[in-house]
PDB file of N, CA and C in Angstrom:
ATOM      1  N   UNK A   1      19.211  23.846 -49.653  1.00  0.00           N
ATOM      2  CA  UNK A   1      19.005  22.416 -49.618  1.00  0.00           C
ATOM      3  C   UNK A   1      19.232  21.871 -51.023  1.00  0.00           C
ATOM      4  N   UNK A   2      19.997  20.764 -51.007  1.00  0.00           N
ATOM      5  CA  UNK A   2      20.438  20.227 -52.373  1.00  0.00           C
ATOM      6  C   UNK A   2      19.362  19.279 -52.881  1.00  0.00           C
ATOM      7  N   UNK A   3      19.345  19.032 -54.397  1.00  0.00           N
ATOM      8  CA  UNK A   3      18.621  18.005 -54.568  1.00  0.00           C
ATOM      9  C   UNK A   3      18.787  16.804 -54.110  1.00  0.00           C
ATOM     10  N   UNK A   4      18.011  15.971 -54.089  1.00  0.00           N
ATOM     11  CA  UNK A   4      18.076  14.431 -53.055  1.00  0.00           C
ATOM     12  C   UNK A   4      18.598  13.864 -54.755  1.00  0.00           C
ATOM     13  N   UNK A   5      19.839  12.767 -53.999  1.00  0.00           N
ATOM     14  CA  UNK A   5      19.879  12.067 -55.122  1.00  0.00           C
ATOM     15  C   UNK A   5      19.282  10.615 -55.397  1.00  0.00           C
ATOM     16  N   UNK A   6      19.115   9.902 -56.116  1.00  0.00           N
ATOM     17  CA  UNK A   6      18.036   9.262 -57.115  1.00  0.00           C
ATOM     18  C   UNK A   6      18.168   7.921 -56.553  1.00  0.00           C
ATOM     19  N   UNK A   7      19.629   7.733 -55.607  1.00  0.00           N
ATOM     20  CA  UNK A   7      19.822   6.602 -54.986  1.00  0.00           C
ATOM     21  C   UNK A   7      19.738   6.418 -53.690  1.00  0.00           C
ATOM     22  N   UNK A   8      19.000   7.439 -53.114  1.00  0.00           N
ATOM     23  CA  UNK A   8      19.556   8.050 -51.635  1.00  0.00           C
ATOM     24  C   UNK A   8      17.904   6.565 -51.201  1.00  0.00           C
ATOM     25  N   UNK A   9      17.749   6.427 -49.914  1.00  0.00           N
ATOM     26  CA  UNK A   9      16.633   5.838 -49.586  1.00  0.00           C
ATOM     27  C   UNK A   9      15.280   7.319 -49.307  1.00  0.00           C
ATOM     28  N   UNK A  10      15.561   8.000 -48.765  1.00  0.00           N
ATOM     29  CA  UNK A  10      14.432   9.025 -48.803  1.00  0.00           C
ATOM     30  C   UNK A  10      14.107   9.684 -50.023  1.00  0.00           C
ATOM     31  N   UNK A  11      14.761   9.298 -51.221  1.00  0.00           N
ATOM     32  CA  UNK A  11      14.094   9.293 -52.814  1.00  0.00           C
ATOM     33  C   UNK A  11      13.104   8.318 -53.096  1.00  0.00           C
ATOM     34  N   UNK A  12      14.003   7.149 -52.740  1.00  0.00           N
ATOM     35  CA  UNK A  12      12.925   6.110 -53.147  1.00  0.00           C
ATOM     36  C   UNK A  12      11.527   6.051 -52.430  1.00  0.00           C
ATOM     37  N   UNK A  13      11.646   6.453 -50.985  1.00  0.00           N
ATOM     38  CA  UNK A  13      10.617   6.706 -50.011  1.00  0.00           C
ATOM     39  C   UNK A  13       9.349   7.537 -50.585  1.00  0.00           C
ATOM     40  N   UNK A  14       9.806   8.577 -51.026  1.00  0.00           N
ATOM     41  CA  UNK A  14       9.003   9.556 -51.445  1.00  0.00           C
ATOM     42  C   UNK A  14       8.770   9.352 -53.111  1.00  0.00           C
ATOM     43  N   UNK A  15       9.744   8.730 -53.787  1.00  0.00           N
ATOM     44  CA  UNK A  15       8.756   8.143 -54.784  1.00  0.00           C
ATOM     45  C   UNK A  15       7.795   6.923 -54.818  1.00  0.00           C
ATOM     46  N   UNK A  16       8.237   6.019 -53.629  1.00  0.00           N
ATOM     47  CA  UNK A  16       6.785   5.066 -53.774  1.00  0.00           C
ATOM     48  C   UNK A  16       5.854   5.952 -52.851  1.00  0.00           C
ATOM     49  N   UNK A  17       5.928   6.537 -52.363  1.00  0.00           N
ATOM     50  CA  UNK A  17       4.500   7.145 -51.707  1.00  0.00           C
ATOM     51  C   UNK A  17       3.959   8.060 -52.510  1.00  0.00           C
ATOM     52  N   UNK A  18       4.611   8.648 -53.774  1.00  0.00           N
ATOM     53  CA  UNK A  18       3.774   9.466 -55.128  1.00  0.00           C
ATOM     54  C   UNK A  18       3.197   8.281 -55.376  1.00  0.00           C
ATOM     55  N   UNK A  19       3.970   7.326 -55.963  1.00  0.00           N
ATOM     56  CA  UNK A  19       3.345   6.409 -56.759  1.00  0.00           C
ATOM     57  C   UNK A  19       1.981   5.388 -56.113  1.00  0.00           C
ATOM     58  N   UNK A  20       2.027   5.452 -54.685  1.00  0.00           N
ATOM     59  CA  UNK A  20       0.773   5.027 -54.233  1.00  0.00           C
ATOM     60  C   UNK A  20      -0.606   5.537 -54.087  1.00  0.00           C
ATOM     61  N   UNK A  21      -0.077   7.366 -53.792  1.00  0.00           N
ATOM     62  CA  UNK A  21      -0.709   7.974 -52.976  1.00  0.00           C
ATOM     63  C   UNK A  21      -0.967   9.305 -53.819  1.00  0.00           C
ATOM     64  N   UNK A  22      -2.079   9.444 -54.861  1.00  0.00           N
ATOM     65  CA  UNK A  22      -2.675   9.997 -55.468  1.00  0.00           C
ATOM     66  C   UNK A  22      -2.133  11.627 -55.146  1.00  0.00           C
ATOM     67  N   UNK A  23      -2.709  11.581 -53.660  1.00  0.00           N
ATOM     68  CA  UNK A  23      -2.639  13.348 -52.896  1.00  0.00           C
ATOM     69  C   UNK A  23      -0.937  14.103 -53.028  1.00  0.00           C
ATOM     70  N   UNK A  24      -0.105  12.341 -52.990  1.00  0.00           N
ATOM     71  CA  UNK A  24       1.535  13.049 -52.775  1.00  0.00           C
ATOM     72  C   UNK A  24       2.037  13.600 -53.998  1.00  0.00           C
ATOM     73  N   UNK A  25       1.739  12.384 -55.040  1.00  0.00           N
ATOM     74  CA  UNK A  25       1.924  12.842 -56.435  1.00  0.00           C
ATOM     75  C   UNK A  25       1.458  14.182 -56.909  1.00  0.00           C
ATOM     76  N   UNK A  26       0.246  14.637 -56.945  1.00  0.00           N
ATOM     77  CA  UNK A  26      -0.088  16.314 -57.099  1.00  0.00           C
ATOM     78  C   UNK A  26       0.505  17.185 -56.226  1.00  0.00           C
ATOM     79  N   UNK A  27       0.442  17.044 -54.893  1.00  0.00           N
ATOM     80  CA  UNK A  27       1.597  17.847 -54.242  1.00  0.00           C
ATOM     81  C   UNK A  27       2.859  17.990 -54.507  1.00  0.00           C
ATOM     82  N   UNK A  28       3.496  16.968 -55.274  1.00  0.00           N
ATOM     83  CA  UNK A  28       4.620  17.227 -55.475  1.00  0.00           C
ATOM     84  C   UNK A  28       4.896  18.040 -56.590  1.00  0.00           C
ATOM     85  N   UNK A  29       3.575  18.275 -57.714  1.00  0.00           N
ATOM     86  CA  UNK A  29       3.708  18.821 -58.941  1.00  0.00           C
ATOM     87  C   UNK A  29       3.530  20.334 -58.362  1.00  0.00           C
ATOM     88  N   UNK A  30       2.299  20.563 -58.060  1.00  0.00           N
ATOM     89  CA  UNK A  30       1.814  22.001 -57.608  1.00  0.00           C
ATOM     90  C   UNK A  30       2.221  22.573 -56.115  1.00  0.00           C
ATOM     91  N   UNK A  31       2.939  21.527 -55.446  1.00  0.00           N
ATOM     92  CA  UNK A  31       3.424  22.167 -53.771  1.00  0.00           C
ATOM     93  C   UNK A  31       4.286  22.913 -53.823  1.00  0.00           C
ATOM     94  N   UNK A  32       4.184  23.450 -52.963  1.00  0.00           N
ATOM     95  CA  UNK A  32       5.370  24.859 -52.694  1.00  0.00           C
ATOM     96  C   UNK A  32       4.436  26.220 -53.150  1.00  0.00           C
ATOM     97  N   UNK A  33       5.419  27.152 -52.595  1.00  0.00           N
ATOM     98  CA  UNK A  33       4.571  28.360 -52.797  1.00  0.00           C
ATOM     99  C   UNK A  33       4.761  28.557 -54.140  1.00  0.00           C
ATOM    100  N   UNK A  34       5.953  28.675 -55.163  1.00  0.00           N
ATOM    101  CA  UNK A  34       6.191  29.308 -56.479  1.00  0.00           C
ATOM    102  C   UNK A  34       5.462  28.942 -57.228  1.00  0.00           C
ATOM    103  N   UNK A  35       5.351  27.648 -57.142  1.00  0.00           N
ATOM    104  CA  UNK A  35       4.294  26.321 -58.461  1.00  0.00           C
ATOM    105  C   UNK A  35       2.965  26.897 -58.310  1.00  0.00           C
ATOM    106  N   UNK A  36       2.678  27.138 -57.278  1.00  0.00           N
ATOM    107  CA  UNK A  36       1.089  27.480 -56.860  1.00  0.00           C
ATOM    108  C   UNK A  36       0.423  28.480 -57.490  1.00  0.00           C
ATOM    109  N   UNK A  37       1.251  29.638 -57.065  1.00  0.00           N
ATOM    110  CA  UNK A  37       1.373  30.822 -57.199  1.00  0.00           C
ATOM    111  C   UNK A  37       1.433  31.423 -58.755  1.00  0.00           C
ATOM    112  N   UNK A  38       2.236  30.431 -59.809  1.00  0.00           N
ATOM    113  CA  UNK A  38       2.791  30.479 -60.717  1.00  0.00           C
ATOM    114  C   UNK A  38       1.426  30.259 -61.619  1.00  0.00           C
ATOM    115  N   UNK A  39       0.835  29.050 -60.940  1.00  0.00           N
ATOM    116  CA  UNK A  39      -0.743  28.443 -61.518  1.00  0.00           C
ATOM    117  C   UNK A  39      -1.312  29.155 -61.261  1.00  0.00           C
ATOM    118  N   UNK A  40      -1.781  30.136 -59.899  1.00  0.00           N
ATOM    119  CA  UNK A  40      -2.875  30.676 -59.938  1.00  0.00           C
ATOM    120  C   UNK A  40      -2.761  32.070 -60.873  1.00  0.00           C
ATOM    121  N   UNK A  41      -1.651  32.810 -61.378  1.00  0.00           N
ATOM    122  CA  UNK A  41      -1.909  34.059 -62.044  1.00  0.00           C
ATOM    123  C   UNK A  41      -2.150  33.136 -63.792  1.00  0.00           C
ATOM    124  N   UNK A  42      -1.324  32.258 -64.110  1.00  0.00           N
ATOM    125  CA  UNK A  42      -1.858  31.836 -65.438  1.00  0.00           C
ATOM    126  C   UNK A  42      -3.573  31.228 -65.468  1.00  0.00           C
ATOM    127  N   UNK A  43      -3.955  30.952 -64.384  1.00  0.00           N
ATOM    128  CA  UNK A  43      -5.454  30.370 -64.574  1.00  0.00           C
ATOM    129  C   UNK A  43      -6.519  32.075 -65.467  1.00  0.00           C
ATOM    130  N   UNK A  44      -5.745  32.756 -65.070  1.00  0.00           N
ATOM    131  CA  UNK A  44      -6.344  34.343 -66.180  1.00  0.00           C
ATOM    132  C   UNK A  44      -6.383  34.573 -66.778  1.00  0.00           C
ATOM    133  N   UNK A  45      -5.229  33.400 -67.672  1.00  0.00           N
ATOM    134  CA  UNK A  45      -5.060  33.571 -69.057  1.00  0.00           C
ATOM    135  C   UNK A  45      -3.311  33.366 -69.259  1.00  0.00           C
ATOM    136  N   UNK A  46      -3.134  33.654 -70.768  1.00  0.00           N
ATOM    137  CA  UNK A  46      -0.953  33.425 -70.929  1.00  0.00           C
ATOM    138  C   UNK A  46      -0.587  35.077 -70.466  1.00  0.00           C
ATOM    139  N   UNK A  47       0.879  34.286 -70.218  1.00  0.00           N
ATOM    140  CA  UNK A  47       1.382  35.578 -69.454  1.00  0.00           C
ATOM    141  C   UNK A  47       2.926  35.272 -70.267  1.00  0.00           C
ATOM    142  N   UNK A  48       3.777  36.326 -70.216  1.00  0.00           N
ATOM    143  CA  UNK A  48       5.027  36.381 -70.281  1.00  0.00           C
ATOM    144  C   UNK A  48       6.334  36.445 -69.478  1.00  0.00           C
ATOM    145  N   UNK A  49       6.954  35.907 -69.994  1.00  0.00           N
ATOM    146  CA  UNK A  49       7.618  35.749 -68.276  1.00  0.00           C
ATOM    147  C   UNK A  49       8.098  36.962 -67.826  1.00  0.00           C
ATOM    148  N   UNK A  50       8.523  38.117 -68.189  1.00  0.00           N
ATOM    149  CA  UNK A  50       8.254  39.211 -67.288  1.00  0.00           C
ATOM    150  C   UNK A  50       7.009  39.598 -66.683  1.00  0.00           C
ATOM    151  N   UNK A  51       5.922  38.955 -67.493  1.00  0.00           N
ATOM    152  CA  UNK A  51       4.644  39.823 -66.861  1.00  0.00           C
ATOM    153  C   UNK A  51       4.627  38.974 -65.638  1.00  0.00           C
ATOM    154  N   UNK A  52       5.123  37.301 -65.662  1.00  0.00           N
ATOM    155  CA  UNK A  52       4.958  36.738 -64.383  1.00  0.00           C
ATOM    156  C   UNK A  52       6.061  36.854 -62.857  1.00  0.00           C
ATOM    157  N   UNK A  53       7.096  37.361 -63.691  1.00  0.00           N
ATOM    158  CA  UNK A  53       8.533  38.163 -62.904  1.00  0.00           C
ATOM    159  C   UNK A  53       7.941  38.991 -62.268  1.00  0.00           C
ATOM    160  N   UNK A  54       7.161  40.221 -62.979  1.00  0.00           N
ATOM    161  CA  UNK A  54       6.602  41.087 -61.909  1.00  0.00           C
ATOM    162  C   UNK A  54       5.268  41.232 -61.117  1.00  0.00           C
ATOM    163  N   UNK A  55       4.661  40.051 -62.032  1.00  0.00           N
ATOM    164  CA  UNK A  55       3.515  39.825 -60.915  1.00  0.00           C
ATOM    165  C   UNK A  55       3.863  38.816 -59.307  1.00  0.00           C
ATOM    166  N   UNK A  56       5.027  38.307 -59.334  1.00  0.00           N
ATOM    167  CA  UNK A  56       5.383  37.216 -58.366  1.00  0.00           C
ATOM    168  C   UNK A  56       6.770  38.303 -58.301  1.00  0.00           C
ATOM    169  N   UNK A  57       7.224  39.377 -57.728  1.00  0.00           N
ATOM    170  CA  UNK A  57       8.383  40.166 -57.710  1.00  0.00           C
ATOM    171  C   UNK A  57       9.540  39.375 -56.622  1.00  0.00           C
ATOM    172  N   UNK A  58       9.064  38.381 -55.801  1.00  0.00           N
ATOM    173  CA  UNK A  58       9.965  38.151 -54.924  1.00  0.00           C
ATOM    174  C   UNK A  58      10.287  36.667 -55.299  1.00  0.00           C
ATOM    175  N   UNK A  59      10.479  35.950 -56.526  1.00  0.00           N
ATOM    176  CA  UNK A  59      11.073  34.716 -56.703  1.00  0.00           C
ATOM    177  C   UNK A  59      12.031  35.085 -57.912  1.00  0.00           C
ATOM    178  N   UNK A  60      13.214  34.175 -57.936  1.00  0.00           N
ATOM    179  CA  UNK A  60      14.048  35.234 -58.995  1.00  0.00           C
ATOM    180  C   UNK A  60      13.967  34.706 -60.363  1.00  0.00           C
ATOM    181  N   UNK A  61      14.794  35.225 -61.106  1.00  0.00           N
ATOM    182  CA  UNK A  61      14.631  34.713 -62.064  1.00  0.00           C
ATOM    183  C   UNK A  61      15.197  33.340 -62.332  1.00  0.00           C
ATOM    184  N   UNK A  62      15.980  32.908 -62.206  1.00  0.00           N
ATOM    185  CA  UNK A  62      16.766  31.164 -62.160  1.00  0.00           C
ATOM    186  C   UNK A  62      15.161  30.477 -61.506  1.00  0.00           C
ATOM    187  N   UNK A  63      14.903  30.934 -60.620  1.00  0.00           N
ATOM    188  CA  UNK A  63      13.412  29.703 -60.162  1.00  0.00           C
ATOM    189  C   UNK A  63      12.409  29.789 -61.031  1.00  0.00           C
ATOM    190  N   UNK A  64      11.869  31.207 -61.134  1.00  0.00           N
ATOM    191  CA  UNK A  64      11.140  31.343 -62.390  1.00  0.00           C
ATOM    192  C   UNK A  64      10.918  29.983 -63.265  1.00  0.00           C
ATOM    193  N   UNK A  65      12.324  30.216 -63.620  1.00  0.00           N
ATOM    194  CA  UNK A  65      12.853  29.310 -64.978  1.00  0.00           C
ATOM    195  C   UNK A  65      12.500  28.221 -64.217  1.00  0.00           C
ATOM    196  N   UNK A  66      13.383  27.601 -63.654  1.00  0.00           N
ATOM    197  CA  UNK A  66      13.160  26.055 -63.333  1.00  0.00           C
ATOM    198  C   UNK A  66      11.604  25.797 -62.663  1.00  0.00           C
ATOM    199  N   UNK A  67      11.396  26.586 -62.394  1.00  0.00           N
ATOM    200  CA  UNK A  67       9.439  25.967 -61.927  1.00  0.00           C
ATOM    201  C   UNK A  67       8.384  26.106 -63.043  1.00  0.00           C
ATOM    202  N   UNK A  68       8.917  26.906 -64.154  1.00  0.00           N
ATOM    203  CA  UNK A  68       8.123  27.052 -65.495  1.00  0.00           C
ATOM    204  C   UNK A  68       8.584  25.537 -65.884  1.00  0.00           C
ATOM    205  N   UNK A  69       9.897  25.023 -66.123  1.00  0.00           N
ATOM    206  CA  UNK A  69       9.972  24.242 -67.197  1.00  0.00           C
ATOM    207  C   UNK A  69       9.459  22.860 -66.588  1.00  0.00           C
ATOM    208  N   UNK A  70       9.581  22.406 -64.586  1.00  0.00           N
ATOM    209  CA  UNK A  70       8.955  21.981 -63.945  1.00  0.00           C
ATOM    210  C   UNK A  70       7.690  21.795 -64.711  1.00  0.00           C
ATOM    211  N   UNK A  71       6.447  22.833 -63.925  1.00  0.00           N
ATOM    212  CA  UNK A  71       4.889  22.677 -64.433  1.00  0.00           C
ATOM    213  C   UNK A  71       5.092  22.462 -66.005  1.00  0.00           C
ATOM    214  N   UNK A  72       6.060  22.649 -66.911  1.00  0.00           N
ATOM    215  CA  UNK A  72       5.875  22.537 -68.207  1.00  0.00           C
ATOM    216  C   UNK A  72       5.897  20.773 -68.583  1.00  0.00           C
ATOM    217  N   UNK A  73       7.074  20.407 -67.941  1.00  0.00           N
ATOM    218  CA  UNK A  73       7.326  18.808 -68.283  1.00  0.00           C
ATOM    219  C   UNK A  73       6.336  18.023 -67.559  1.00  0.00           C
ATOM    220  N   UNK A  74       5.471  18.520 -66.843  1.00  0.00           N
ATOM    221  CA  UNK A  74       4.128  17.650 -66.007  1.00  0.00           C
ATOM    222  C   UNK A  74       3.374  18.011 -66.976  1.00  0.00           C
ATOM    223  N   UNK A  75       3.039  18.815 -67.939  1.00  0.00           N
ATOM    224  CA  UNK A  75       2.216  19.340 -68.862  1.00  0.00           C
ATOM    225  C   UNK A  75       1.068  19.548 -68.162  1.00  0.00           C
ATOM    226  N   UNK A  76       2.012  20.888 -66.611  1.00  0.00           N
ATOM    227  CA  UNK A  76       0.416  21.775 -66.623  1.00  0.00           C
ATOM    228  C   UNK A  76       0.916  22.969 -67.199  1.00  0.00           C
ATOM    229  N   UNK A  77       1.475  23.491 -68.050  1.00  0.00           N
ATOM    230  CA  UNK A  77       1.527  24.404 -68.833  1.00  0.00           C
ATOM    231  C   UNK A  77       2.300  24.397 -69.990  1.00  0.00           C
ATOM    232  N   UNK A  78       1.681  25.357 -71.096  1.00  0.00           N
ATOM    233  CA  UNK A  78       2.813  25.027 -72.288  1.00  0.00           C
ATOM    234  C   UNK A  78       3.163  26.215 -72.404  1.00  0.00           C
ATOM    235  N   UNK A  79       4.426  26.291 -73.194  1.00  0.00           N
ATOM    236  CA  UNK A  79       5.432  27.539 -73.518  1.00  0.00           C
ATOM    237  C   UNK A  79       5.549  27.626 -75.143  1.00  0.00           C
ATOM    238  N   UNK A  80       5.048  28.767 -75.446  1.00  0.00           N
ATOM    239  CA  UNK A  80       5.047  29.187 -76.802  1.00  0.00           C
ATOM    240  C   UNK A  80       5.950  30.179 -77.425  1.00  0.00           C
ATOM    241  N   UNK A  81       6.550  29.553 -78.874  1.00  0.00           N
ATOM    242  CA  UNK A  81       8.225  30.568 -78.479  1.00  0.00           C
ATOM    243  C   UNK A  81       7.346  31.497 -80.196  1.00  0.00           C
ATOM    244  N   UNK A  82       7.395  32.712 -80.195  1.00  0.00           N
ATOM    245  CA  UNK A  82       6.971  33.274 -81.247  1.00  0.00           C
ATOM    246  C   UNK A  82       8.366  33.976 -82.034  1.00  0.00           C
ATOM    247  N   UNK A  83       8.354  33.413 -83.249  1.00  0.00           N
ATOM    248  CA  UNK A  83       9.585  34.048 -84.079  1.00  0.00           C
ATOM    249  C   UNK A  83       9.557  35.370 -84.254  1.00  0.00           C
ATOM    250  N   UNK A  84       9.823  36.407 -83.696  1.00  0.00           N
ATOM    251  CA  UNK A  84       9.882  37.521 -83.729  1.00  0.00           C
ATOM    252  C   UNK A  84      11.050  37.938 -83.203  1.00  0.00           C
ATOM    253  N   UNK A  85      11.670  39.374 -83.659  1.00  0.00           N
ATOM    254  CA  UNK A  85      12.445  40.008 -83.140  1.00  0.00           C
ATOM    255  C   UNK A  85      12.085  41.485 -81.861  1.00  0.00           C
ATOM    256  N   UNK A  86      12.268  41.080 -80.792  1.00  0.00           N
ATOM    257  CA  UNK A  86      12.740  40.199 -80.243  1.00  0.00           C
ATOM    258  C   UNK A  86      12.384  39.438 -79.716  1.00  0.00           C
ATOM    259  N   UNK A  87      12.286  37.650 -79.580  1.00  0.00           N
ATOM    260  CA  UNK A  87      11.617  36.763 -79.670  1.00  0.00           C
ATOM    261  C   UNK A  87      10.342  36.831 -78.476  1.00  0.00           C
ATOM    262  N   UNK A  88       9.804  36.896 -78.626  1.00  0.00           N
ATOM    263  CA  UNK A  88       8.556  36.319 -77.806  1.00  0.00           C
ATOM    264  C   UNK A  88       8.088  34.943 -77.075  1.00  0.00           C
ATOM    265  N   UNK A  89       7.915  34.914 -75.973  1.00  0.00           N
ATOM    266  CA  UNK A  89       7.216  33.406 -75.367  1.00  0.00           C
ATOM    267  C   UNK A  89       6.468  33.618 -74.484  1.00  0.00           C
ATOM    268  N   UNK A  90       5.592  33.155 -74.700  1.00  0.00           N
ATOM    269  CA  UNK A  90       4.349  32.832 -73.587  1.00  0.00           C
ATOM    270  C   UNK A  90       3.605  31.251 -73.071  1.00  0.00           C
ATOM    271  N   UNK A  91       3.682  31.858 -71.718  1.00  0.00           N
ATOM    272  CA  UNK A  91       2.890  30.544 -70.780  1.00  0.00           C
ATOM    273  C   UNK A  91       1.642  30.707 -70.939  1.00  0.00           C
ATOM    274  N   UNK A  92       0.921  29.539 -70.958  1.00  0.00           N
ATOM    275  CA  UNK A  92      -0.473  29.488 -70.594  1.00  0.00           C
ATOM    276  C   UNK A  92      -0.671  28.077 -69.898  1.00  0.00           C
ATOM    277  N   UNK A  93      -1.844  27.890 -69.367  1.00  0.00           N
ATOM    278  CA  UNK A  93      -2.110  26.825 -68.567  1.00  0.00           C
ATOM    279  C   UNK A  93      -2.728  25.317 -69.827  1.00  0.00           C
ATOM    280  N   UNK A  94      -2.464  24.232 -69.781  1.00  0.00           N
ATOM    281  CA  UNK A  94      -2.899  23.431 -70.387  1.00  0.00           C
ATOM    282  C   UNK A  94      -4.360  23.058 -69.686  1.00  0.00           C
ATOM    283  N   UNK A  95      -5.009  22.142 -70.796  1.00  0.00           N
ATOM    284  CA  UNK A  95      -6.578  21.571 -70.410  1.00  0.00           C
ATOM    285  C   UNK A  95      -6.141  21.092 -69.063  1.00  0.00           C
ATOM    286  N   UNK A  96      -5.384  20.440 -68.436  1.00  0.00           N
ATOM    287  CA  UNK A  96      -4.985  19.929 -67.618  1.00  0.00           C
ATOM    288  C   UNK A  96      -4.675  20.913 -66.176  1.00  0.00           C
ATOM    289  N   UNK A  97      -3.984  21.963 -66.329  1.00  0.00           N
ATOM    290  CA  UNK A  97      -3.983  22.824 -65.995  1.00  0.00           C
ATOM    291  C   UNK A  97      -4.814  23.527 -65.904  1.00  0.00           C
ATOM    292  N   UNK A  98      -6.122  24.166 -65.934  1.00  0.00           N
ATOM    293  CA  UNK A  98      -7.050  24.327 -66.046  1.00  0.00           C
ATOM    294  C   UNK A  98      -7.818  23.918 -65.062  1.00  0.00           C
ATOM    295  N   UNK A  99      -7.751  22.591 -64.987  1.00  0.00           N
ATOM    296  CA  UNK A  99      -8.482  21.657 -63.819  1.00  0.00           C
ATOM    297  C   UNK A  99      -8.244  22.206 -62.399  1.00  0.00           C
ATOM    298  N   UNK A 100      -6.990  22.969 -62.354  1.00  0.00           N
ATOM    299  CA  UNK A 100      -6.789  23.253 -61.127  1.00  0.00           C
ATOM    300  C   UNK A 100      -7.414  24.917 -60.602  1.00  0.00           C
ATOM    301  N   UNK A 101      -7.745  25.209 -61.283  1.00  0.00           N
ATOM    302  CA  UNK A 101      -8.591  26.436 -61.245  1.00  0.00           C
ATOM    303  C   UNK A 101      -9.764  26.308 -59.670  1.00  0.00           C
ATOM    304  N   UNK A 102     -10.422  25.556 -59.675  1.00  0.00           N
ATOM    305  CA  UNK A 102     -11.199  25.312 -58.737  1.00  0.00           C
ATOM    306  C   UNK A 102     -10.671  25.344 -57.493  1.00  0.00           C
ATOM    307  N   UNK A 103      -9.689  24.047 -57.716  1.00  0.00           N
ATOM    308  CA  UNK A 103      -8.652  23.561 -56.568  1.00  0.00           C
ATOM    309  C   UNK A 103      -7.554  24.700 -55.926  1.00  0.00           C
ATOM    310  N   UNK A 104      -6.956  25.402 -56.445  1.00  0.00           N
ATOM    311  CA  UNK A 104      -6.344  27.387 -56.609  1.00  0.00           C
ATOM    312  C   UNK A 104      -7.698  28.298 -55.561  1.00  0.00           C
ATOM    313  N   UNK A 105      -8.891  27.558 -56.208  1.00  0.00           N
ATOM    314  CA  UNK A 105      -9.711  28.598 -55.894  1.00  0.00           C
ATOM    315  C   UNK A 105     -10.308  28.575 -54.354  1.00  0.00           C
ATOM    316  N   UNK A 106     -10.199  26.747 -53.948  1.00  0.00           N
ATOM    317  CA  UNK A 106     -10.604  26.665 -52.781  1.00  0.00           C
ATOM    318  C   UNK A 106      -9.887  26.615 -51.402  1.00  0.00           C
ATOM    319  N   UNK A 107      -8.033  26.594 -52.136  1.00  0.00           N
ATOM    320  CA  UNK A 107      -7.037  27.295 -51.400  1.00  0.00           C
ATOM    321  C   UNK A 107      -7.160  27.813 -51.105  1.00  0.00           C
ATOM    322  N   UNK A 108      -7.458  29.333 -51.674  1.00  0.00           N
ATOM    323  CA  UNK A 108      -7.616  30.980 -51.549  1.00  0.00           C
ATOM    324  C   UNK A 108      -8.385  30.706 -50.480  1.00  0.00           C
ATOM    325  N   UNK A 109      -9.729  30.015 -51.006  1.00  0.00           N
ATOM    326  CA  UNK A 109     -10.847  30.604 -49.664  1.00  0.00           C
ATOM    327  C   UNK A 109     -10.203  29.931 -48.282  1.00  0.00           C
ATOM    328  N   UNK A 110     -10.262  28.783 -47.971  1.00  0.00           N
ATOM    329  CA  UNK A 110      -9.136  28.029 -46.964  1.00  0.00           C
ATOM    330  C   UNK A 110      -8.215  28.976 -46.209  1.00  0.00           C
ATOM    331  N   UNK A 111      -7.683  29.471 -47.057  1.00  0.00           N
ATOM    332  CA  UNK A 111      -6.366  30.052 -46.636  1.00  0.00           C
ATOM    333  C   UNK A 111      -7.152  31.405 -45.776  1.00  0.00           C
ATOM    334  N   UNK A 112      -7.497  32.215 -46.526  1.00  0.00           N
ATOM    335  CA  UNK A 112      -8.454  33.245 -46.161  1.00  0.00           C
ATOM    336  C   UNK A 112      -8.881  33.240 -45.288  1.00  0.00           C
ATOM    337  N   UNK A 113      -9.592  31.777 -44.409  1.00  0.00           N
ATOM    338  CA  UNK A 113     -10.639  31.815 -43.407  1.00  0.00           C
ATOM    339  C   UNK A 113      -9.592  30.996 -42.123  1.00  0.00           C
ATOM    340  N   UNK A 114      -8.598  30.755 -42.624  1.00  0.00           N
ATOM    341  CA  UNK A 114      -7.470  30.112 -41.507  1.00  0.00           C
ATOM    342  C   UNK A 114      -6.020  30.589 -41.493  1.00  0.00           C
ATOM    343  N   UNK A 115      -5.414  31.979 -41.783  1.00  0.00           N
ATOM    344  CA  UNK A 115      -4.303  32.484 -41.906  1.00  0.00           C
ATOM    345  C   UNK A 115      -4.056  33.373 -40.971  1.00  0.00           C
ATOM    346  N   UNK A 116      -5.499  33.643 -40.746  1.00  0.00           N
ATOM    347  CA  UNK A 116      -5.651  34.454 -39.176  1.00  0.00           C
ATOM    348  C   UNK A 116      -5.461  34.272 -37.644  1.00  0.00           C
ATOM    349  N   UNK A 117      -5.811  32.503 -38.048  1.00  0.00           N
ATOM    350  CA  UNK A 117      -5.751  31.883 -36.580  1.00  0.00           C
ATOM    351  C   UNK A 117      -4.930  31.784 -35.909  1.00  0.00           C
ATOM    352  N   UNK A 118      -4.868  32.127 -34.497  1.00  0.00           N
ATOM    353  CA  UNK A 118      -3.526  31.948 -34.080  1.00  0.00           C
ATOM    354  C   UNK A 118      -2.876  30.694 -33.211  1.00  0.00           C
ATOM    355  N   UNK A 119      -2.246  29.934 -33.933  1.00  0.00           N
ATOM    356  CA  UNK A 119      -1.916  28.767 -33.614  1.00  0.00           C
ATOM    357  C   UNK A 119      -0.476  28.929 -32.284  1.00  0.00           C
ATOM    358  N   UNK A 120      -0.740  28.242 -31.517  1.00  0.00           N
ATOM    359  CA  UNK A 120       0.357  28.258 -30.736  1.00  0.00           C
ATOM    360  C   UNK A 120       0.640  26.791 -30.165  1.00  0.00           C
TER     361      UNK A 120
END
């Protein structure tokens, strides 16, 4: 699926309903499985992006990237580049980021107590 472009009417749709609607706007930052997923192993602390490559083994590396720099430009996480050979960078979650710790946490349980059910 391609990106929607910026003039299409179901852009604009879905940006005035962020912009109204508190719940759409955060979903759109943290929805999807990768973003989520991505938040809940940094809520442990910074990670590197291999350590998060192989803790999340089934998203590749190109998404990786673009859902790091994603949560990065919402500033729920920052990226730290260390001058070293060979260079170093690490994610960690911002104060902001952080906040969602709870919200991560009451997913889990949610999910946990309704993943079982069998919906038909």
């Amino acid at each position: 699926m391609g990106k929607i472009k910026e003039t299409s009417t179901h852009f604009e749709n879905k940006k005035m309903l962020a912009d109204e609607c508190s719940e759409v706007y955060a979903a759109g930052i943290i929805g999807g499985q990768w973003s989520l997923v991505i938040c809940s192993w940094l809520t442990n602390g910074k990670m590197r992006f291999g350590e998060l490559k192989k803790a999340i083994p089934n998203i590749t590396e190109r998404m990786l990237t673009m859902q790091l720099r994603k949560l990065e430009k919402h500033r729920i996480l920052t990226r730290t580049v260390y001058a070293e050979v060979p260079p170093r960078v690490e994610y960690e979650l911002t104060e902001i980021g952080y906040e969602l710790k709870p919200i991560i946490t009451q997913l889990e349980q949610w999910g946990e107590r309704h993943k079982n059910l069998d919906i038909k």
